[in-house]
Protein backbone atom coordinates (compact mmCIF):
# COMPACT_ATOMS: atom_id res chain seq x y z
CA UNK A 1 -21.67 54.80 -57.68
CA UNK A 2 -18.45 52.34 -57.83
CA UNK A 3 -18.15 49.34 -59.85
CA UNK A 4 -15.67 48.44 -57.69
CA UNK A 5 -16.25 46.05 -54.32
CA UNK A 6 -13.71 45.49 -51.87
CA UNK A 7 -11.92 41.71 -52.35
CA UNK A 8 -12.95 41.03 -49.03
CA UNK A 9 -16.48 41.35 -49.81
CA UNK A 10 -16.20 38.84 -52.85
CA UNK A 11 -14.29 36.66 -50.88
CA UNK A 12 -17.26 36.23 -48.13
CA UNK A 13 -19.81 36.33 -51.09
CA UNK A 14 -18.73 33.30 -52.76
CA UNK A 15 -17.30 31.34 -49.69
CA UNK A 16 -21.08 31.90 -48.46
CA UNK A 17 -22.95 31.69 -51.26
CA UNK A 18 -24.69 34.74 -51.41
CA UNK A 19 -23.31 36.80 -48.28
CA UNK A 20 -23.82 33.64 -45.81
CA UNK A 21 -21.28 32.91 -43.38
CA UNK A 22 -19.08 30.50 -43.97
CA UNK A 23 -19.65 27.65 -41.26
CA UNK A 24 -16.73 26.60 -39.28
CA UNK A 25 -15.26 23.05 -39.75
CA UNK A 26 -14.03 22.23 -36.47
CA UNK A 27 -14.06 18.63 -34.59
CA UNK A 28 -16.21 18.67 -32.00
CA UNK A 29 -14.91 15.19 -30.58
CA UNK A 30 -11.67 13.58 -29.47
CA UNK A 31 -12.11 10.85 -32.23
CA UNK A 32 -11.47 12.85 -34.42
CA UNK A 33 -8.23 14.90 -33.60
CA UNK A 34 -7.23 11.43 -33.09
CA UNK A 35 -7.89 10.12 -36.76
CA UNK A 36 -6.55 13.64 -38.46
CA UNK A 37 -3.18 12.80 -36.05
CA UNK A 38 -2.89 9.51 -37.27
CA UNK A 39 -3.30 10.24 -40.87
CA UNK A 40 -0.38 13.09 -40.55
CA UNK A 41 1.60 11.22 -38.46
CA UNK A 42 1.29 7.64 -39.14
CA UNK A 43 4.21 6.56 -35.99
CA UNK A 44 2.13 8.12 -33.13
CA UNK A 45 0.29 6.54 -30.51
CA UNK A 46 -3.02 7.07 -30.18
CA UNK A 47 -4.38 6.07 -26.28
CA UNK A 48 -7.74 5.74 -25.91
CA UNK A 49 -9.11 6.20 -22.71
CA UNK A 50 -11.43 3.75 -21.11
CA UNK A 51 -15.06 4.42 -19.86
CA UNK A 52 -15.02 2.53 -16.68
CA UNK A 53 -11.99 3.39 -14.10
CA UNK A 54 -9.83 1.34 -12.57
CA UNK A 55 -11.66 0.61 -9.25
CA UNK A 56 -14.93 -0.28 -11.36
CA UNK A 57 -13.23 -2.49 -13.53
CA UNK A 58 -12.07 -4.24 -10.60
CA UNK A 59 -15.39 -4.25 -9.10
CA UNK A 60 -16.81 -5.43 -12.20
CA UNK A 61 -14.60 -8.18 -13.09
CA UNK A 62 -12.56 -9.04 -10.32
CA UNK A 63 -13.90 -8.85 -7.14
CA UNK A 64 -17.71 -9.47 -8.81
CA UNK A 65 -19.59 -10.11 -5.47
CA UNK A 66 -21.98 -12.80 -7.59
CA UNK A 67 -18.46 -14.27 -9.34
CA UNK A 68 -17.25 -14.75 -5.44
CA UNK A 69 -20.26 -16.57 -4.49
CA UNK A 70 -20.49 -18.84 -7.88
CA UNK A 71 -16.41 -19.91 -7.00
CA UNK A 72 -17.25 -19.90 -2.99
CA UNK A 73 -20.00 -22.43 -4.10
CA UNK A 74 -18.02 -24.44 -6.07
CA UNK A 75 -15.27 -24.73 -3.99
CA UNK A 76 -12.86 -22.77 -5.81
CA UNK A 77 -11.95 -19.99 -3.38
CA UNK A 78 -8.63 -20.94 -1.68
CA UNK A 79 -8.63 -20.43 1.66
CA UNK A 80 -5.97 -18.59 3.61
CA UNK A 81 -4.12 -20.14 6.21
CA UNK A 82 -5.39 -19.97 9.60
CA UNK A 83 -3.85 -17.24 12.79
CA UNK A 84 -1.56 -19.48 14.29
CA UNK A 85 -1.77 -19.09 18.01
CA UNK A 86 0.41 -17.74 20.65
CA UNK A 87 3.26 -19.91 22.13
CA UNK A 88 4.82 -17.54 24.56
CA UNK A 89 2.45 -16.61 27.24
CA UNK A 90 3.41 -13.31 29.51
CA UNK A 91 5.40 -13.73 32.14
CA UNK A 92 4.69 -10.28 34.13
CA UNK A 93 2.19 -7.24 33.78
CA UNK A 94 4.63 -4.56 32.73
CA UNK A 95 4.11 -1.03 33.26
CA UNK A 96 4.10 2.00 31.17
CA UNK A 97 5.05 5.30 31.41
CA UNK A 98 3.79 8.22 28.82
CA UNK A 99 6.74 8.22 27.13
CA UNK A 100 6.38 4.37 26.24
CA UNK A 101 8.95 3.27 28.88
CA UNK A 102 8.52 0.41 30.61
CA UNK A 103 11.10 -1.16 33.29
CA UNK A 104 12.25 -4.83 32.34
CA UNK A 105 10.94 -7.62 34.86
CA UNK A 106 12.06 -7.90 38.54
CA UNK A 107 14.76 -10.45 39.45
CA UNK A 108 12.80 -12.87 40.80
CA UNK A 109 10.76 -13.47 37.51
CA UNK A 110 12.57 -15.99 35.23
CA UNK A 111 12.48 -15.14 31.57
CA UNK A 112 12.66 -18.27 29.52
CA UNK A 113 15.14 -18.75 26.36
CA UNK A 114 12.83 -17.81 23.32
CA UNK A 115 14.16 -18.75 19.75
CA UNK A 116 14.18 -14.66 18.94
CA UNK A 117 15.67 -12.07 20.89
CA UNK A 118 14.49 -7.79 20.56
CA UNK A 119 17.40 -5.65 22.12
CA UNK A 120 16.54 -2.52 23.98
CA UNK A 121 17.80 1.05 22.63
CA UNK A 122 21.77 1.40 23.96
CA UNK A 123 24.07 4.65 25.01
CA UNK A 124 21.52 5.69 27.94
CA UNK A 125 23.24 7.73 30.75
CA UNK A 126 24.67 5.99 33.81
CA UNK A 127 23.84 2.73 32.07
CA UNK A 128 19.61 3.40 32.38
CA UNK A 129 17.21 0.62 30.53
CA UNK A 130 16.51 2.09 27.09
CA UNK A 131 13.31 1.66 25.42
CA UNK A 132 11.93 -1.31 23.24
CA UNK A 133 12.42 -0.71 19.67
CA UNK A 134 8.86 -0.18 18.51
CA UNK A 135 8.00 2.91 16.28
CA UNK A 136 5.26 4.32 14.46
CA UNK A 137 5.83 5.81 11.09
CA UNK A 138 3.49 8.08 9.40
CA UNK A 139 3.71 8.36 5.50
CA UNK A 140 1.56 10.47 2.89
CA UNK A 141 0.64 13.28 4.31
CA UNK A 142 -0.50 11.46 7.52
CA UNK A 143 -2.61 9.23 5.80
CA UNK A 144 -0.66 5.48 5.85
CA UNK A 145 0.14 4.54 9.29
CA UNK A 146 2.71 1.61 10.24
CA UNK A 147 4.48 0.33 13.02
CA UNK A 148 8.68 -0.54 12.85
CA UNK A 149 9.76 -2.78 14.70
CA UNK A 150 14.03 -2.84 14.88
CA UNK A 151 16.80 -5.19 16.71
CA UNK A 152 14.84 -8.52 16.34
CA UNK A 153 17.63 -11.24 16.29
CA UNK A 154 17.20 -15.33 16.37
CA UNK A 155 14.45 -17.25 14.30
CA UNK A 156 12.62 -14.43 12.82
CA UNK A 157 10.23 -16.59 11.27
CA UNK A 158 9.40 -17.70 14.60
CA UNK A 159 8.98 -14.16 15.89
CA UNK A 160 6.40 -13.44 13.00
CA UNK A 161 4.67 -16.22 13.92
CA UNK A 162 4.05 -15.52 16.80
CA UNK A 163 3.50 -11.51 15.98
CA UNK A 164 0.56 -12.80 13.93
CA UNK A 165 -1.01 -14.54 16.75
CA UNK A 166 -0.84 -11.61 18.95
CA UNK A 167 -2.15 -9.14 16.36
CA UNK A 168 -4.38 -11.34 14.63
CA UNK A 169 -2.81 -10.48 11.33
CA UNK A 170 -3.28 -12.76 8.15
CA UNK A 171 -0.52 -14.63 6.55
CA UNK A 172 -1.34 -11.99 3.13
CA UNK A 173 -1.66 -12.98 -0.33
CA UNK A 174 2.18 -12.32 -1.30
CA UNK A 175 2.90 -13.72 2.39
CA UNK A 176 5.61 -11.85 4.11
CA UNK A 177 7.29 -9.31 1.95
CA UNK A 178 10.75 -8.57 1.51
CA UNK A 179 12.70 -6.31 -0.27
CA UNK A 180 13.41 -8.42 -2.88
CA UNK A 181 9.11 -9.08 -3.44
CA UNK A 182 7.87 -8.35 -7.20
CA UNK A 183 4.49 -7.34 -8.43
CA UNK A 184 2.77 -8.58 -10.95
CA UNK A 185 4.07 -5.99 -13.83
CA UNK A 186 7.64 -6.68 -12.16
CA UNK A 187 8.18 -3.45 -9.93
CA UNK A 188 9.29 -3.71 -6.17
CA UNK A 189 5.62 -4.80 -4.26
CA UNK A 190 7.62 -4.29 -1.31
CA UNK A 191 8.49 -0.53 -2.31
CA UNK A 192 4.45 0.62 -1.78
CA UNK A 193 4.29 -0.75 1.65
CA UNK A 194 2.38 -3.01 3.85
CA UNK A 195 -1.31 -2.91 3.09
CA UNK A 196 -4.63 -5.20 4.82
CA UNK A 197 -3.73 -7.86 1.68
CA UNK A 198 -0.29 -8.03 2.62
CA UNK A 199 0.43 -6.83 6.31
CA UNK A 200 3.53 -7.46 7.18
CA UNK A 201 6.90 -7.17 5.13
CA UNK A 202 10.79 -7.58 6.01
CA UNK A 203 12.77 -4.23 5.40
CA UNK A 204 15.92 -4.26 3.72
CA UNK A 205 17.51 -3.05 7.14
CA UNK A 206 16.69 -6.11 8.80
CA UNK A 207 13.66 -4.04 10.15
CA UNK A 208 10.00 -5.35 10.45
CA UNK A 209 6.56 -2.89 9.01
CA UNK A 210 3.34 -4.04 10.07
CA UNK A 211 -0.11 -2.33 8.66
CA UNK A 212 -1.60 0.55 10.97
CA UNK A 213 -0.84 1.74 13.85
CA UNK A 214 -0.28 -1.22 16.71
CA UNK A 215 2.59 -0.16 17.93
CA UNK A 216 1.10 0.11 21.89
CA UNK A 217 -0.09 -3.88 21.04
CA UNK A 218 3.35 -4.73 20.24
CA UNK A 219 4.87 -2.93 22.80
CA UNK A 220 2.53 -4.74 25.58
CA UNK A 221 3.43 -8.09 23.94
CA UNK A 222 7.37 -8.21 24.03
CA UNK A 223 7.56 -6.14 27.28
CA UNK A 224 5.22 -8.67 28.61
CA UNK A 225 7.83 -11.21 27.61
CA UNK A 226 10.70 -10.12 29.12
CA UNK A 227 12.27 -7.83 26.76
């Protein structure tokens, strides 16, 4: 018989102590690839990653429902302004067709001089009535609707006003956006949109978003007007 053993056999005899296996010294947790990073590289980053997520922290902390009642109790809760109410009745019952026209009011109905002024759509044939300037606008992947509404000329804080009224829409926390709104880290808050905190915002255009879909409201409202 040989005297001599393979080296690969005494290298697994004395890493094993006897023939054993040697066991396997792997990290079983995130920890610690983190700590054996760090102490290679002492420069990077290490981001730990929170247990709650972000909606649960804000649930938590927040909007706590018993935090809301302890500051509604003690009066610390500002309250948002109030729906102001309409000013401009209707004039006439307009009518619409399925295409969303609807014909202006008959000469013997007097439209009154309002403060803001929303111009029909121009270049129709044989000089026709175009169509009020309310469109819907459908965003990520048909999940955020809004309503555009273009050509709005005069007081436009007047016309907002009395938007509100008519759509029962709340002042927001941020009020009325514009284009030149910031968020609290500093990025654009007007950039992500109208939302049900902040429903209404001023687009750079000179163009007015409202939250959801109302443009058949707001169509009703001006053609009831005049418009």
């Amino acid at each position: 018989m040989s005297l001599l053993r393979p080296l690969s056999a005494l290298g697994r005899a004395a890493a094993g102590g006897g023939g054993g296996r040697a066991p396997s010294l792997r990290p079983s947790t995130p920890s610690i690839l983190a700590t054996t990073a760090h102490a290679q590289h002492p420069a990077l980053a290490i981001a730990h990653r929170s247990k709650h997520s972000a909606t649960q922290v804000n649930r938590l902390f927040n909007k706590n429902p018993a935090r809301y009642r302890l500051m509604k109790k003690q009066g610390l809760l500002s309250t948002p302004p109030p729906v102001p109410d309409r000013t401009y009745p209707p004039i006439f019952r307009p009518t619409f067709l399925r295409d969303g026209w609807s014909a202006p009011p008959p000469p013997e109905v007097e439209v009154p001089e309002y403060p803001f002024k929303v111009a029909r759509t121009g270049g129709k044939p044989f000089g026709a009535v175009g169509y009020l300037p309310v469109y819907r606008d459908v965003r990520i992947h048909g999940t955020k609707h809004t309503t555009i509404i273009r050509n709005v000329a005069g007081d436009v804080p007047a016309f907002l006003n009395e938007l509100r009224a008519v759509l029962k829409l709340p002042l927001g926390k941020k009020g009325v956006l514009t284009s030149t709104s910031t968020g609290a880290h500093g990025g654009g808050e007007a950039g992500r949109g109208v939302n049900a905190n902040n429903p209404i915002r001023i687009r750079s255009g000179g163009a007015i978003e409202v939250n959801g879909d109302r443009a058949r409201e707001v169509k009703k409202w001006l053609a009831g007007l005049g418009f």
